[in-house]
Protein backbone atom coordinates (compact mmCIF):
# COMPACT_ATOMS: atom_id res chain seq x y z
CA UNK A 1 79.46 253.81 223.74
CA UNK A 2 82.88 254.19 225.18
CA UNK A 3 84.05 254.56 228.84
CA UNK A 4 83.78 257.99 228.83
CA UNK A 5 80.44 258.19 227.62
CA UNK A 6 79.32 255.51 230.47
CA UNK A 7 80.22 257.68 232.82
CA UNK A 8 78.69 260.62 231.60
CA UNK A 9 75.46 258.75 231.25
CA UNK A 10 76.09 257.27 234.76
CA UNK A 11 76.82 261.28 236.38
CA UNK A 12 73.55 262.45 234.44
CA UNK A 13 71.51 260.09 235.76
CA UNK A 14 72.95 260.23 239.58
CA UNK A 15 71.71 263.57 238.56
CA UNK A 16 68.70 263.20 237.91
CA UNK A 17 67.65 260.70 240.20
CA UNK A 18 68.76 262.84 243.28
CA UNK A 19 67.19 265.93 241.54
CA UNK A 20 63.91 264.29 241.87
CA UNK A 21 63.89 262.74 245.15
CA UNK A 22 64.86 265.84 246.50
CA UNK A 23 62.74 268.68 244.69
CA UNK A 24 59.75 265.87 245.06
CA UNK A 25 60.25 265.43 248.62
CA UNK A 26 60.09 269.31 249.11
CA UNK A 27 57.24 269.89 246.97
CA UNK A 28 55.23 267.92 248.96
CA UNK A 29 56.64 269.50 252.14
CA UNK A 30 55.38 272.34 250.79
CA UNK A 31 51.76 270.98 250.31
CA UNK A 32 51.87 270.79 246.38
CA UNK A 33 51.99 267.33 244.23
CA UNK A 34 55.76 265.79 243.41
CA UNK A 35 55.32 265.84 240.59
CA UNK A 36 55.65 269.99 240.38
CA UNK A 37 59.26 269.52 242.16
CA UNK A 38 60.42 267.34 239.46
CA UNK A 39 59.14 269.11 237.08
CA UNK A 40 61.06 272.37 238.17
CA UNK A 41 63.97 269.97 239.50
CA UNK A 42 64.34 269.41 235.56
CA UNK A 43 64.50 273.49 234.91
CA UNK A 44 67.14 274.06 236.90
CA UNK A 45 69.16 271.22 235.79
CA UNK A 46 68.68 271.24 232.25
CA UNK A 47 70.80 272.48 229.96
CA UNK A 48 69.22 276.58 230.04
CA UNK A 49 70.18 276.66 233.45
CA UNK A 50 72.57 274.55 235.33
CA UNK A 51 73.49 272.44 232.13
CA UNK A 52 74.23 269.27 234.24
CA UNK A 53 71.65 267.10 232.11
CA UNK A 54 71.29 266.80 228.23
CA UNK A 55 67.46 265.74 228.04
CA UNK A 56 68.53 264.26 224.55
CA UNK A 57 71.33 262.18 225.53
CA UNK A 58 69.78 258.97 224.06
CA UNK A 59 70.17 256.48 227.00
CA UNK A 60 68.47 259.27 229.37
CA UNK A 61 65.68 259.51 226.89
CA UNK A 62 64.93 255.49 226.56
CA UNK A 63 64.81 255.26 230.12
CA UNK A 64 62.11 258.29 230.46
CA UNK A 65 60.29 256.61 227.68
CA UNK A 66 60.14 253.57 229.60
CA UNK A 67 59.14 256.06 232.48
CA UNK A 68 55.97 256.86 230.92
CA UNK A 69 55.72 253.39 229.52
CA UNK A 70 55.69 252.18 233.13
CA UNK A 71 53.14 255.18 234.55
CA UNK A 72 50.77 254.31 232.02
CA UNK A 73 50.76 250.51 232.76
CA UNK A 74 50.31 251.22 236.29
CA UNK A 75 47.89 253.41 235.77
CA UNK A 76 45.81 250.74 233.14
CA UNK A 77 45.72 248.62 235.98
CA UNK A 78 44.33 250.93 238.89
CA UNK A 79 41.62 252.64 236.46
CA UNK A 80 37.84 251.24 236.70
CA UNK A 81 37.20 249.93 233.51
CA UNK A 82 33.03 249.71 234.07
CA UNK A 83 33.67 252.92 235.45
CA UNK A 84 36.15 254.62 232.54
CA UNK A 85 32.87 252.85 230.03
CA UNK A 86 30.31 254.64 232.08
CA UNK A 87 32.01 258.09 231.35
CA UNK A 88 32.89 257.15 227.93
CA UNK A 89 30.28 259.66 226.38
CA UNK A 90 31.24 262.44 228.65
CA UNK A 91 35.41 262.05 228.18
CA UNK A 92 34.80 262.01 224.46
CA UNK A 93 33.07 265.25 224.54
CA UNK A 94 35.95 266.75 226.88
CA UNK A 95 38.45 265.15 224.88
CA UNK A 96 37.14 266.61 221.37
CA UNK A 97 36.42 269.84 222.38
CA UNK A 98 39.23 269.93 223.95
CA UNK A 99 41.17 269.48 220.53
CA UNK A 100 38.57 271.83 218.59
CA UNK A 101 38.17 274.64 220.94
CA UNK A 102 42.03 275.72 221.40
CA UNK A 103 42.73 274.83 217.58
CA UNK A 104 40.40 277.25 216.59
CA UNK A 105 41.43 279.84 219.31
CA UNK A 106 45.09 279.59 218.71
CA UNK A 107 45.01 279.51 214.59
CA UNK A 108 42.74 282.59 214.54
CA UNK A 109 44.62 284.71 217.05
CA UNK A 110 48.04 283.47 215.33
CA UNK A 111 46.77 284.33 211.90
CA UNK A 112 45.81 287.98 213.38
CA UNK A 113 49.00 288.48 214.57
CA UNK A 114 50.60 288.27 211.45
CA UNK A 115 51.84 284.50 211.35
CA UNK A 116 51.48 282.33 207.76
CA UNK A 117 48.82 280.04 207.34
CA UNK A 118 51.04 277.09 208.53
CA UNK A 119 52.46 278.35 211.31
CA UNK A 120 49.39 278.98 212.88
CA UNK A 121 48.25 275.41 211.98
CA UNK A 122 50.69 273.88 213.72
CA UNK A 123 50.64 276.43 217.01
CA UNK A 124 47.36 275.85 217.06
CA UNK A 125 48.12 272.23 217.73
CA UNK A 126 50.15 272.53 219.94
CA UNK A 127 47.16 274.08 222.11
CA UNK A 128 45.24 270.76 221.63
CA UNK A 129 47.42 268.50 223.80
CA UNK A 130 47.04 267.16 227.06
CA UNK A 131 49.99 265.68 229.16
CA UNK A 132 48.21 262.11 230.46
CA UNK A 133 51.37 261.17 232.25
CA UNK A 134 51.32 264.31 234.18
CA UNK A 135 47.54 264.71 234.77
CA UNK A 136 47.42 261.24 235.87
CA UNK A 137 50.31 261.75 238.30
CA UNK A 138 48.68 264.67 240.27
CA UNK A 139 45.32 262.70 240.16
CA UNK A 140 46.78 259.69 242.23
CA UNK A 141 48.94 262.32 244.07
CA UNK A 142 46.30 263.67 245.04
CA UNK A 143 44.22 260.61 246.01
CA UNK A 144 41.76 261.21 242.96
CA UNK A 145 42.00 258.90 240.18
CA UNK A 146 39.48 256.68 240.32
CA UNK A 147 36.95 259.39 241.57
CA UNK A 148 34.58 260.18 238.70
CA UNK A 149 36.33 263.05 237.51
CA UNK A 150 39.52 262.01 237.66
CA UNK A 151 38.09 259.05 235.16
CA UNK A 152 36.44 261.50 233.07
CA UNK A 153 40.12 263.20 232.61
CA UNK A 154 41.94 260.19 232.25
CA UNK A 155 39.90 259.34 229.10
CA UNK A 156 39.98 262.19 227.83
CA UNK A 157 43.50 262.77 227.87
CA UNK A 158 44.08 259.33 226.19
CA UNK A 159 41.75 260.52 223.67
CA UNK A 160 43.25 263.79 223.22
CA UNK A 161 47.03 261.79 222.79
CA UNK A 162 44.49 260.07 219.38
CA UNK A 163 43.48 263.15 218.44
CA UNK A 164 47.28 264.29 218.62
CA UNK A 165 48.02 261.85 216.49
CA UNK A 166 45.53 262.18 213.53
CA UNK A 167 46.86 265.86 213.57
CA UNK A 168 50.46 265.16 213.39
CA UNK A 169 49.65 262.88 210.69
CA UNK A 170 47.98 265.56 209.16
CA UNK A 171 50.34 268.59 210.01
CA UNK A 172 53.62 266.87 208.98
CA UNK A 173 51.90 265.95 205.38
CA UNK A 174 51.14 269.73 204.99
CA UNK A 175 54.63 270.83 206.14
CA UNK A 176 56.01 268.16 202.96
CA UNK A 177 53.34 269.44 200.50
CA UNK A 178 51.63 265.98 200.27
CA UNK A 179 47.70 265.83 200.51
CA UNK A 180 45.67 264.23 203.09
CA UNK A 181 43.26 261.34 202.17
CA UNK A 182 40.51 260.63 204.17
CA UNK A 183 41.31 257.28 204.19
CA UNK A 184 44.93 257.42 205.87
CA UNK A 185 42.86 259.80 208.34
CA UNK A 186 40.02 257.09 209.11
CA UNK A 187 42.73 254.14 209.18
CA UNK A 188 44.73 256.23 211.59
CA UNK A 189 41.78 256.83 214.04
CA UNK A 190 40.44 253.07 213.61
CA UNK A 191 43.96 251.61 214.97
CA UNK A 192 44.31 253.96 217.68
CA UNK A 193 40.75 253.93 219.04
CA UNK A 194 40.92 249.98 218.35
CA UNK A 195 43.45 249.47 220.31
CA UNK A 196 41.70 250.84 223.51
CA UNK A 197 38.30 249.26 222.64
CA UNK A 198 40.15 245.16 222.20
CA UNK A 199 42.12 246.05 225.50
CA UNK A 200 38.12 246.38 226.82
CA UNK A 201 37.23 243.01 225.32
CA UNK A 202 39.81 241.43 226.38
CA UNK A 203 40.26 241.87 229.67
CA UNK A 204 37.43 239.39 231.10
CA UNK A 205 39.45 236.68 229.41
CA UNK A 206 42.97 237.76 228.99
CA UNK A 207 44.00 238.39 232.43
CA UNK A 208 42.67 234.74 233.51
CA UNK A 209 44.62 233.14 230.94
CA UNK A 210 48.13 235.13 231.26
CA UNK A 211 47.87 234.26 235.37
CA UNK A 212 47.63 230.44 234.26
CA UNK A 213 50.27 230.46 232.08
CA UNK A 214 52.89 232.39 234.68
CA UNK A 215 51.84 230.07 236.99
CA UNK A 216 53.46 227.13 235.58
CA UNK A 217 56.80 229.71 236.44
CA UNK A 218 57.48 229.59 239.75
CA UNK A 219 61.01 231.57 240.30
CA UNK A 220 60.74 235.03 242.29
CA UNK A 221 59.71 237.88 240.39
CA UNK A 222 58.43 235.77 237.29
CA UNK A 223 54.88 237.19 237.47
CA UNK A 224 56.19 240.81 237.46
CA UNK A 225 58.45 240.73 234.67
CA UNK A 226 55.79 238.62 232.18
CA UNK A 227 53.42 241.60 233.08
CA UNK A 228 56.38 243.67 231.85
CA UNK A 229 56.75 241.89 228.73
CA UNK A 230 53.00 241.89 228.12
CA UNK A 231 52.85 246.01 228.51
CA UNK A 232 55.57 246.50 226.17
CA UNK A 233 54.47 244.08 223.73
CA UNK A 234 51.48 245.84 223.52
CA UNK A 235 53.37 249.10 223.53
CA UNK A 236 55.28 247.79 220.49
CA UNK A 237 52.56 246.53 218.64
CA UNK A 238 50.54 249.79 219.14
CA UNK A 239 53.35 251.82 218.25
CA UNK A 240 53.89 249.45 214.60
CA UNK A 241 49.82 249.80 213.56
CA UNK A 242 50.00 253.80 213.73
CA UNK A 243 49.18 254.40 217.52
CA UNK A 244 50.75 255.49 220.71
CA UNK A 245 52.99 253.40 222.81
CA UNK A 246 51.23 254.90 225.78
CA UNK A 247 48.04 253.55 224.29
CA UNK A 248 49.44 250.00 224.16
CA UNK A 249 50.74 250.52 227.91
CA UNK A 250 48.03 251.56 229.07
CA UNK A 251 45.80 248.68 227.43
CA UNK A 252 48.09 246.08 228.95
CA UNK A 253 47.07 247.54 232.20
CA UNK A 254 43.55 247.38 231.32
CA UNK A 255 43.83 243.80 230.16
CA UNK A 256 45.93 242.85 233.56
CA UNK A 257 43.27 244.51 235.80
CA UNK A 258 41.23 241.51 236.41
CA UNK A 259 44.04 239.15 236.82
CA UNK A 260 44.13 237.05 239.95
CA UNK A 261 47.32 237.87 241.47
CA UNK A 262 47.05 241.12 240.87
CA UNK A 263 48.70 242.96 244.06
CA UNK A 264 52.28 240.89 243.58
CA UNK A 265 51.83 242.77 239.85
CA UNK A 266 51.28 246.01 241.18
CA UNK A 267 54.22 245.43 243.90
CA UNK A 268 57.18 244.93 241.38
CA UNK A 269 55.74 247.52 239.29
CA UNK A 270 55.52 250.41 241.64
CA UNK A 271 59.25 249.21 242.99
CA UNK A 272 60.02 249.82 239.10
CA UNK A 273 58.06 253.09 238.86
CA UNK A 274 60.46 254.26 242.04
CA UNK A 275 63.43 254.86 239.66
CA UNK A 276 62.12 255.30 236.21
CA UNK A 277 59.42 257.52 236.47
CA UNK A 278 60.45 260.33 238.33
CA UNK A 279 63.35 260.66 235.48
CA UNK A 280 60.47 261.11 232.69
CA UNK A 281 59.26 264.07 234.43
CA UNK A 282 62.74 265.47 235.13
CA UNK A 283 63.63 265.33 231.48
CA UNK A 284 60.15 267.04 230.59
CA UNK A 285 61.24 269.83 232.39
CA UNK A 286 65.23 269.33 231.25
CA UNK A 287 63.88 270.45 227.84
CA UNK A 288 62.33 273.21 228.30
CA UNK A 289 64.54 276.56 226.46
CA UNK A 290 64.37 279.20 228.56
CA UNK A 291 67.06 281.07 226.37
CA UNK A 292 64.55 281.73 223.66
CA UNK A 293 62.71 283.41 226.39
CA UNK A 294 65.06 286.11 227.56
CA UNK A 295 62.98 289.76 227.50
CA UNK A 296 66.46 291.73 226.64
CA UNK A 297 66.41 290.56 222.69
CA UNK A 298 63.61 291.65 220.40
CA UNK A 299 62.48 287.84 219.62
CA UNK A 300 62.41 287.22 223.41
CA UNK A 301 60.27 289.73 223.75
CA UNK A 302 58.03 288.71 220.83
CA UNK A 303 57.93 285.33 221.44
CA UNK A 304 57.19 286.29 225.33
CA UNK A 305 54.12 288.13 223.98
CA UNK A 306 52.98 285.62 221.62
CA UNK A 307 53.69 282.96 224.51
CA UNK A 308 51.24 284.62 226.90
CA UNK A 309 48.00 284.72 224.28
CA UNK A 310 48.69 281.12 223.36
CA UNK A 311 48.51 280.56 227.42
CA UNK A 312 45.21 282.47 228.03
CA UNK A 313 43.88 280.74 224.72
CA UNK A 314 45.11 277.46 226.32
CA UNK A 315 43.74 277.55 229.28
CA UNK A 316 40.63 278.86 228.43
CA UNK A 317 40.32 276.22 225.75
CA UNK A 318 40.95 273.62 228.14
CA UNK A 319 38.47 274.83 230.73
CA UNK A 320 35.40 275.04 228.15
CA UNK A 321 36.51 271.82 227.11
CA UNK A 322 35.60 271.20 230.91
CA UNK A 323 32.41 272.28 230.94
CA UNK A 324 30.85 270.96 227.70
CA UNK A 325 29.35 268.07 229.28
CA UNK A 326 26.11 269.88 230.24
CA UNK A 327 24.63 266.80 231.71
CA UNK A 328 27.52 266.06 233.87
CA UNK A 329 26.64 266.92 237.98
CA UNK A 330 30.35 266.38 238.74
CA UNK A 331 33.18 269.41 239.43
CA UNK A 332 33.51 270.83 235.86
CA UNK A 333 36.40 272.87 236.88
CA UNK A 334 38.37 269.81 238.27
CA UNK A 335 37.36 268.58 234.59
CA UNK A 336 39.01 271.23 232.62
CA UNK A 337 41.67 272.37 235.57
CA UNK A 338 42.87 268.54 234.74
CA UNK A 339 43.18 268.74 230.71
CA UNK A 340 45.01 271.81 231.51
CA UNK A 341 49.14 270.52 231.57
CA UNK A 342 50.47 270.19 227.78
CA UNK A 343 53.75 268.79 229.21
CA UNK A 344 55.87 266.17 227.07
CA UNK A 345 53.15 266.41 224.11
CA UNK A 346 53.23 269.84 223.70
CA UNK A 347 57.16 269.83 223.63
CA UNK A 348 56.81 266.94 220.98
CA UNK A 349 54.41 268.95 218.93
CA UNK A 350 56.69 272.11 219.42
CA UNK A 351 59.67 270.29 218.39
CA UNK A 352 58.16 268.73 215.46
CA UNK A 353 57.19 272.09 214.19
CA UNK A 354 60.87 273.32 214.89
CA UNK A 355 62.74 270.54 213.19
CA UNK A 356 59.89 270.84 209.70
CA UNK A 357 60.74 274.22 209.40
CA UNK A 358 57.68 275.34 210.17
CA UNK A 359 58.25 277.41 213.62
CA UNK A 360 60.99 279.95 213.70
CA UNK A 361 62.66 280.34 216.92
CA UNK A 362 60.06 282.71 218.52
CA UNK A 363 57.44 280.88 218.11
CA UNK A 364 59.18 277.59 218.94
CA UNK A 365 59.61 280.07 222.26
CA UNK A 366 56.27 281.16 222.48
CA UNK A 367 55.20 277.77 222.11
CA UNK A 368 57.50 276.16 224.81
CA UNK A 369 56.52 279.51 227.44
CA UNK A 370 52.68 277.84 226.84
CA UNK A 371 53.88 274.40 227.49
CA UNK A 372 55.90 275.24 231.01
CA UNK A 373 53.17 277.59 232.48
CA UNK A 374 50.55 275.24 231.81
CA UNK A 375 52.41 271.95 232.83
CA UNK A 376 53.80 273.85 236.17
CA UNK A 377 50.32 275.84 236.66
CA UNK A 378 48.05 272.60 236.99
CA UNK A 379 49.29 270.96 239.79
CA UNK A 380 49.10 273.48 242.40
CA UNK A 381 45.73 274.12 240.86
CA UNK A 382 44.48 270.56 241.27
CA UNK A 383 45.77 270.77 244.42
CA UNK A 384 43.58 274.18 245.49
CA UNK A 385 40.58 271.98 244.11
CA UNK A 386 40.90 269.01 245.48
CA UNK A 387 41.51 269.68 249.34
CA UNK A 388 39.83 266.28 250.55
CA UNK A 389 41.19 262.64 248.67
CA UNK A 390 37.91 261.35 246.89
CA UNK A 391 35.45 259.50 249.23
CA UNK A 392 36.12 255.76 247.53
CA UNK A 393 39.63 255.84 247.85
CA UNK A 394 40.99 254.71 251.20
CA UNK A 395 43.59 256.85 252.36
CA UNK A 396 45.17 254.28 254.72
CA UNK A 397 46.07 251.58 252.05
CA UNK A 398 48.90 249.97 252.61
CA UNK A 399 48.45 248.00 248.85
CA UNK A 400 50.77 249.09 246.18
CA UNK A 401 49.31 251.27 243.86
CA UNK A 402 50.45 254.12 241.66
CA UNK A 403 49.79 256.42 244.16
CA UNK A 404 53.36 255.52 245.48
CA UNK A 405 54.75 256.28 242.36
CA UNK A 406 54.24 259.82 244.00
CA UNK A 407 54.11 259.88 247.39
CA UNK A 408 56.03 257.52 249.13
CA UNK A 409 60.01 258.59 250.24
């Protein structure tokens, strides 16, 4: 990287960073999550608009995937584990019909409109994603992640991201013309769900015995940056047996939880969050095409029509998905309203489909119309919901959680 390209990088990001502060700090002026600002913040200065960013300038992109990286950490270590166990049954449910119920929907309303076989495989998976960065953002913008609901949705999207998986594994061997074996499908679902099941084991014992050893380091800031090196370690290691990097973030956090000096953790990682989070979120919304959405040219139009039947489908996927727990007593709607946002993972399964050869341009359009009206439609949704913060989470903290991450100036 030559000077030049330093200070490109370097104007980009000055970009970005004020981009967010500002469009977050108006959002919630406004009375809707942060997170929506950035979102749109990233719209406007993406390249189909302003063109002052390049969401795939590769030093941009490392630091958003550190972003989420971060977010999901943090967010490991504020969830409930006995709490995330007791709703295991009921976020598998959401999470799986989540994933069936829009696949179907979207393949047999793209096969009826005329697309091939393929193509309407792989649109139809694009309906199955959920965005856990972003859903998890509004929750704790809101003041409702550790409620029971906002558990119940944090499972589930992590389960959903596994799901996502298994079908991209799938998808991308149809799209080559190999075959599927069972057994590359059951090894891929045994190291993902493994993962999240060990980080459960471990952390009675684990967190104990990483807080002794970083105590025997005494310089400033030690204990924060092992944590660091423990999440992406994990994230690493989850990524090299076939799972998500989120997955192996988000265990660390789990794992970290318990440990005894917890708060001086969560105090150098929300000061972290601060700067790279909000720039995952801007380049979410930096990707999005809104060329291939113009209504003056025939595939704009098309892929405008396609766009809003894969949205209804979405949505109304999503909020069955929400309600298929029968023997949950909890707010349903806040269920499915939260597995709503398709975000980064939709774009990735959009792209992927793209760059195979397996979407043409209007339905890559279609596909990213579904992805920006569902990621910008659930916040202020959540928000309508969820008027009051949950009743177990104190307002008034003044601990550092991942709640700053959204709120705080």
């Amino acid at each position: 990287m030559d000077h030049s390209e330093v200070m490109q990088f370097v104007g980009m990001l000055v970009v970005v960073l004020t981009a967010a502060r500002l469009a977050g700090a108006l959002a919630q002026r406004l009375g809707q999550p942060a997170v929506l600002g950035e979102l749109i913040a990233g719209v406007l200065v993406g390249p189909s608009l302003c063109g002052w960013v390049d969401p795939d300038h590769q030093a941009l992109r490392l630091l958003s995937e550190l972003g989420v990286l971060m977010l999901l950490f943090a967010i490991g270590i504020e969830t409930d584990l006995t709490q995330l166990v007791r709703v295991g049954a009921t976020s598998m449910t959401v999470a799986v019909c989540g994933v069936v119920v829009p696949f179907v929907l979207g393949y047999v309303a793209c096969r009826l409109l005329g697309q091939s076989d393929l193509r309407s495989i792989m649109a139809a998976a694009t309906l199955t994603a959920t965005s856990v960065g972003i859903t998890a953002r509004v929750l704790s913008d809101l003041g409702y992640l550790s409620s029971v609901e906002g558990q119940i949705i944090l499972g589930a999207a992590l389960i959903d991201d596994v799901l996502g998986l298994l079908l991209l594994t799938i998808i991308e061997g149809l799209s080559e013309g190999h075959g599927i074996s069972v057994g590359l499908v059951l090894g891929s679902s045994a190291r993902a769900f493994g993962f999240l099941i060990a980080a459960a084991a471990a952390s009675a014992w684990g967190a104990p015995v990483l807080s002794r050893l970083t105590a025997r380091v005494e310089s400033p800031g030690s204990l924060t940056v092992f944590a660091v090196i423990f999440a992406l370690s994990l994230s690493w290691l989850a990524q090299w047996c076939g799972s998500a990097m989120i997955i192996g973030a988000f265990s660390a956090g789990l794992i970290l939880s318990r440990m005894p000096r917890l708060h001086e953790v969560e105090r150098g990682i929300t000061t972290l969050g601060h700067f790279f989070v909000p720039i995952f979120f801007v380049l979410v919304g930096a990707a999005v095409n809104v060329d291939a959405l113009s209504p003056t040219t025939p595939d704009g139009r098309q892929a405008l029509f396609v766009g809003c039947i894969l949205i209804v489908l979405g949505i109304a996927g999503k909020l069955t998905a929400g309600s298929a727990p029968f023997w949950f007593r909890g707010n349903k709607l806040v269920v499915g309203v939260g597995m709503i946002p398709r975000g980064e993972v939709g774009l990735i399964f959009a792209r992927i489909g793209l760059a195979a050869g397996v979407f043409d341009p209007g339905l890559f359009g279609a596909a990213t119309l579904m992805v920006i009206v569902t990621t910008l439609a659930a916040p202020p949704a959540l928000k309508r919901l969820l008027r009051e913060p949950a009743e177990e989470l104190d307002a008034e903290s003044e601990e550092p959680s991942i709640r700053d991450l959204a709120t705080r100036a």
